[in-house]
Protein backbone atom coordinates (compact mmCIF):
# COMPACT_ATOMS: atom_id res chain seq x y z
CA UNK A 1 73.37 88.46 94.77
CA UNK A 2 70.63 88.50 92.35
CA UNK A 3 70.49 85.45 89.46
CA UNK A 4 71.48 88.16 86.85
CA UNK A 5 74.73 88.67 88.69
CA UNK A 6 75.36 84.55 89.46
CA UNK A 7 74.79 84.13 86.15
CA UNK A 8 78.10 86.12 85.33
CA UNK A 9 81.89 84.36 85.16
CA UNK A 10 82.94 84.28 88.29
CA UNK A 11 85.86 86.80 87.76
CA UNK A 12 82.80 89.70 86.34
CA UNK A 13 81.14 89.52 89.96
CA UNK A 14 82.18 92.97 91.93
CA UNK A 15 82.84 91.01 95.41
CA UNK A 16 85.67 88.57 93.24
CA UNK A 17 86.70 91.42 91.20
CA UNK A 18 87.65 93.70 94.59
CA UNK A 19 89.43 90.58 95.77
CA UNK A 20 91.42 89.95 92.66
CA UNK A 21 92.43 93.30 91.88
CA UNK A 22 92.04 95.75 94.58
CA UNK A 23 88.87 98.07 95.30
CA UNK A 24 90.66 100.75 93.03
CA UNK A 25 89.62 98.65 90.17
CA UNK A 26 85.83 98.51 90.63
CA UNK A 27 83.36 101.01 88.76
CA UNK A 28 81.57 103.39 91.33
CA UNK A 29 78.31 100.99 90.66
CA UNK A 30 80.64 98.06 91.58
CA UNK A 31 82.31 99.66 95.13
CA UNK A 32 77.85 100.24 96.52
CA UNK A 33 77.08 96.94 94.92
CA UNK A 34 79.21 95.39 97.11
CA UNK A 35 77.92 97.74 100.31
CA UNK A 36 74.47 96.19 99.50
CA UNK A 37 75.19 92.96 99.05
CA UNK A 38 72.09 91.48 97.47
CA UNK A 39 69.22 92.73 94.84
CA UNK A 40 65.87 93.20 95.62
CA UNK A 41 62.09 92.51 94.02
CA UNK A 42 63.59 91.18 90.55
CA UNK A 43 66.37 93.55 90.50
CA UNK A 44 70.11 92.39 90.76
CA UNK A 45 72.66 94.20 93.13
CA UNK A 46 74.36 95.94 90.04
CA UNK A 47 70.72 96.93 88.85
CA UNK A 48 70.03 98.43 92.12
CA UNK A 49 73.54 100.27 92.67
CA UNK A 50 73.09 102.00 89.12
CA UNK A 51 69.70 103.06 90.18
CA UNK A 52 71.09 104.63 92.89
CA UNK A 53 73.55 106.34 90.71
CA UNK A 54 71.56 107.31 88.07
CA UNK A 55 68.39 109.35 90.28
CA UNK A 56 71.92 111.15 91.73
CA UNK A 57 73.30 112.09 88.53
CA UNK A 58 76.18 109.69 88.82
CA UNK A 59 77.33 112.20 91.91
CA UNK A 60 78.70 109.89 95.24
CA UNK A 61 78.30 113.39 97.19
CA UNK A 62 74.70 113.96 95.73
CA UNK A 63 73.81 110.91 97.05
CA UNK A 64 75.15 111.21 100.38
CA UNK A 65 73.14 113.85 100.66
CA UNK A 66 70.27 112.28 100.43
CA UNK A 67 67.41 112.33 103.08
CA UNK A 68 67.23 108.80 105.12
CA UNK A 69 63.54 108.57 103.92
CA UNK A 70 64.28 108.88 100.63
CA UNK A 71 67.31 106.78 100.35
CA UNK A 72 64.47 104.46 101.93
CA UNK A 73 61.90 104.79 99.37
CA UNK A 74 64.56 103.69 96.63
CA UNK A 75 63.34 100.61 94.84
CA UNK A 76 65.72 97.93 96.27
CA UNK A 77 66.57 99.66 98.85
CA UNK A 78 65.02 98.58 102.50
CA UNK A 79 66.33 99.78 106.30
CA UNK A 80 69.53 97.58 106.17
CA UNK A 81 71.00 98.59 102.69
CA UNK A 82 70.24 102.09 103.62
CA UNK A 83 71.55 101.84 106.63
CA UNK A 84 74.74 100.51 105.22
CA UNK A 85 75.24 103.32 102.55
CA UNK A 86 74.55 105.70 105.53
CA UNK A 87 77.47 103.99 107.85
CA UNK A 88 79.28 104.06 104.75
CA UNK A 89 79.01 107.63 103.60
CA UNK A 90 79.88 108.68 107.30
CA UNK A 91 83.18 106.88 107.48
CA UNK A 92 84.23 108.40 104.32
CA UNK A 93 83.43 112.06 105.57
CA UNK A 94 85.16 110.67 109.05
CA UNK A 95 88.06 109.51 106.67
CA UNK A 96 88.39 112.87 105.04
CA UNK A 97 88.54 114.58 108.14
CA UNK A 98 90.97 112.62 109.90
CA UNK A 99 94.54 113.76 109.62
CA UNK A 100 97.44 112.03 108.29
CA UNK A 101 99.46 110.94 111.16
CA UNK A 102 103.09 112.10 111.09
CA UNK A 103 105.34 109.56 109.73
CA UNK A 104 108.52 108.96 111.97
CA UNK A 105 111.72 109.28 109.62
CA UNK A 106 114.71 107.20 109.24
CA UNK A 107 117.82 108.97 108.86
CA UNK A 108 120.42 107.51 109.95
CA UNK A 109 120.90 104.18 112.99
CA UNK A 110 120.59 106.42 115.52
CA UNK A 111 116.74 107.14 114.55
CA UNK A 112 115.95 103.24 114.52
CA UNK A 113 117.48 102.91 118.08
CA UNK A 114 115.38 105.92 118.95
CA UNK A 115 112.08 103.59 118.05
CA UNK A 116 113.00 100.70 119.37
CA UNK A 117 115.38 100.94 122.59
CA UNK A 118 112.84 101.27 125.19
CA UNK A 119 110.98 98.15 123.83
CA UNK A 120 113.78 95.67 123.11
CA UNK A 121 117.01 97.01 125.49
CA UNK A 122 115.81 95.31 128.19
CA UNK A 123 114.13 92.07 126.62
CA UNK A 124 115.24 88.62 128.00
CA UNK A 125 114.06 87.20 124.77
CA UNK A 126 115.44 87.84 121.03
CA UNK A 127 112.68 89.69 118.64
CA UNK A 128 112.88 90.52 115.44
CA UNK A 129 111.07 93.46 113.62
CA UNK A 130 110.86 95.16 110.45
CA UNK A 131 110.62 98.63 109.20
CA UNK A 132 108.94 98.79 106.02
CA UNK A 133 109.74 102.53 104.39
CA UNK A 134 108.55 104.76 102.00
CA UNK A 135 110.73 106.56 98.91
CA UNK A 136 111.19 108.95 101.32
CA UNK A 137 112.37 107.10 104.17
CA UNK A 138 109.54 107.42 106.19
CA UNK A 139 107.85 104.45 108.40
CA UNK A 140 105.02 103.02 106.42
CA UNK A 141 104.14 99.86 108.85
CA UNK A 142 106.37 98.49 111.39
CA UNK A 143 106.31 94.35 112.27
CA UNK A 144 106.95 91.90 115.05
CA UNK A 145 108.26 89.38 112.69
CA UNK A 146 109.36 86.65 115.39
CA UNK A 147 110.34 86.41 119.25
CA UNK A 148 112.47 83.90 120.33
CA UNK A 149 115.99 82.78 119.03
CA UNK A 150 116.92 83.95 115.83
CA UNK A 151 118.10 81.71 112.92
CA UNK A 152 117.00 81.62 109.26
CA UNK A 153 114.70 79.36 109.60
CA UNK A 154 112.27 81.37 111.47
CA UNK A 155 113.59 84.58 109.79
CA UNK A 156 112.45 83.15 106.49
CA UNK A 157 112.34 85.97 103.69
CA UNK A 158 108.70 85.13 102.85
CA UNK A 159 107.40 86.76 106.13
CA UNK A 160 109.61 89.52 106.61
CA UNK A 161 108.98 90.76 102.65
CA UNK A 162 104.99 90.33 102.69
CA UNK A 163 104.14 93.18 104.76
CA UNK A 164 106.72 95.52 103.20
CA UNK A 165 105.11 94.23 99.76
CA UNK A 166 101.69 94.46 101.17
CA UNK A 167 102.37 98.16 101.61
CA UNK A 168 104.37 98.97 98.40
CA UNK A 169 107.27 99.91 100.65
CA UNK A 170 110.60 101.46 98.74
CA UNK A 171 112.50 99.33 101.14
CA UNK A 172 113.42 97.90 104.28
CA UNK A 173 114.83 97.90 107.50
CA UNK A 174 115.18 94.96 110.24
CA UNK A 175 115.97 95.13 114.10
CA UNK A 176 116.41 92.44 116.59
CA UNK A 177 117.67 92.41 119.96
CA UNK A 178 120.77 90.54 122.09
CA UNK A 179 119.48 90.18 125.50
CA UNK A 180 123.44 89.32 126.43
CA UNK A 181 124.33 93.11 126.11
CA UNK A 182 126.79 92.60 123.36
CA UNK A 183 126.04 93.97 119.75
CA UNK A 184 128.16 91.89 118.05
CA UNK A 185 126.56 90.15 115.34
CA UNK A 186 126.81 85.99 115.78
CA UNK A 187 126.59 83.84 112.81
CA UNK A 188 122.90 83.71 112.61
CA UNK A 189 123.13 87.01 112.42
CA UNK A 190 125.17 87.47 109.55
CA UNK A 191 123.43 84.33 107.76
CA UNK A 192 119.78 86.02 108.07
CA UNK A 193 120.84 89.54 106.88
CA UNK A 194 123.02 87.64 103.74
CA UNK A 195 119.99 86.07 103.07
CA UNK A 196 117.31 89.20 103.03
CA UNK A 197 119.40 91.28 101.40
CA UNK A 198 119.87 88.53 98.33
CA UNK A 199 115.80 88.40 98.65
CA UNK A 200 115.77 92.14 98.40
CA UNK A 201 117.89 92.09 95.45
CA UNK A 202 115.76 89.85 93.87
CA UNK A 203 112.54 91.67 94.93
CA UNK A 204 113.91 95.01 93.90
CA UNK A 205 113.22 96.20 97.47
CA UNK A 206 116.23 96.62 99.32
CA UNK A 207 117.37 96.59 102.63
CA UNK A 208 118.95 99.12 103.69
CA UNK A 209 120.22 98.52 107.30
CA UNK A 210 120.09 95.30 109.92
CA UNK A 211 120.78 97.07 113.73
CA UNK A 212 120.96 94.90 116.85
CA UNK A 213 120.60 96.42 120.13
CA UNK A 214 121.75 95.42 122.86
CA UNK A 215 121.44 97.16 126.06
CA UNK A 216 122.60 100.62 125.70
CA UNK A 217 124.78 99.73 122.73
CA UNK A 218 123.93 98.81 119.44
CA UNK A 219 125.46 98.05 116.20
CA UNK A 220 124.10 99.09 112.23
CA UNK A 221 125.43 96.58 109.62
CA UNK A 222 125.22 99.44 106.95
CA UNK A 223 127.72 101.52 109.14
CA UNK A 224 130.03 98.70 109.70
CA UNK A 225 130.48 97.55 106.69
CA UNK A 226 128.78 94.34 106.16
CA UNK A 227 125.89 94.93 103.99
C-alpha cells in the first residue's frame, strides 16, 4: 500500500481490519481497496478506491458497469487493478445467480444414517464426523474429524467445535463408525460423547445426537437414553 496507508495503526489498514473482524465490517472503499492492493502515482489504495467511488456516485452496480477502457483511464488504475475489479464484479453477478443448494435436513437418526451408511457401513477403519446444523436443523458443513481408533484424545473438543463455530452452527451432531458390526457403544465411546456434550454446554452449542453405525445397524445416543 501507499505511505499514507503504512503510516496508519496497524489495526486502521483495510487488509488487517478484514482479518480481524470479518469483510462485513469494512466500508465499501475498504472491500476495492483491498481488490487493488496498492496506490498509484502519489495516491494511496484508499485514495484510489474512493475515486473510484466517487466518479460512480458511490453506486457498486454503476461501477460495474463501467466500460473496460474507462475503468482503464481511471487515475490509479492500470490493466491489473482493472482487471481485478472486472474478475471481481463477475463473480459477484456469478454469485447472485447461483442457487442456494438444498440443505439436507435432520429429523430424526434415521436421516443421519441416510447420509452416512454408504460411506462408513463398510469401513475397516473407525471415522469420526460431524454435522454442524442450522436453527433449523439443516446441514450447514459436514467434517471428517479423525480416522482411525477413537478415544478422547484424538476426539478432542477443540477440533470437533471449530468448524461448527466457524459456521455459526445452532448445534451439533457426531457420527463414527464400528467396523466390528456391533453398535454398541464401548467406553471410548461414552467418554468422548460425555465430554462434547459438557463442551457444548459450555459453548452454548449443543449436541444433539452421537449415532454409531455399524453395518446395517446402528445406534442414536439421544434415542437410547444416554445423552
Amino acid at each position: 500500500m501507499s505511505t499514507s496507508v503504512a503510516r496508519l495503526p496497524t489495526a486502521d489498514r483495510p487488509r488487517e481490519r478484514l482479518w480481524s473482524l470479518g469483510a462485513g465490517a469494512l466500508t465499501t472503499a475498504e472491500l476495492l481497496a483491498v481488490l487493488l492492493g496498492t496506490g498509484r502515482g502519489g495516491q494511496s489504495v484508499l485514495d484510489v478506491a474512493a475515486r473510484l467511488l466517487e466518479v460512480s456516485d458511490g453506486s457498486l452496480r454503476r461501477l460495474a458497469q463501467r466500460p473496460r477502457a474507462e475503468l482503464l483511464r481511471a487515475a490509479g488504475v492500470g490493466p491489473t487493478k482493472a482487471a481485478r475489479l472486472l474478475a471481481a464484479f463477475e463473480l459477484g453477478s456469478r454469485t447472485a445467480r447461483e442457487e442456494r443448494p438444498t440443505l439436507p435436513r435432520i429429523r430424526e437418526p434415521e436421516d443421519v444414517v441416510h447420509l452416512f451408511d454408504n460411506r462408513l457401513r463398510d469401513l475397516q477403519v473407525e471415522e469420526f464426523h460431524l454435522l454442524a446444523l442450522d436453527s433449523q436443523s439443516q446441514v450447514l458443513r459436514e467434517v471428517l474429524v479423525t480416522r482411525g481408533l477413537l478415544n478422547s484424545s484424538l476426539v478432542h473438543p477443540r477440533e470437533v467445535f471449530r468448524a461448527a463455530i466457524a459456521e455459526a452452527a445452532a448445534g451439533i451432531i457426531v457420527v463414527h463408525n464400528h467396523p466390528s458390526g456391533d453398535p454398541t457403544p464401548s467406553a471410548e465411546d461414552r467418554a468422548v460423547t460425555q465430554q462434547l456434550a459438557a463442551a457444548g454446554r459450555l459453548l452454548d452449542l449443543p449436541l444433539y445426537d452421537h449415532v454409531i453405525i455399524a453395518g446395517d445397524r446402528f445406534l442414536s445416543f439421544a434415542t437410547a437414553g444416554l445423552l
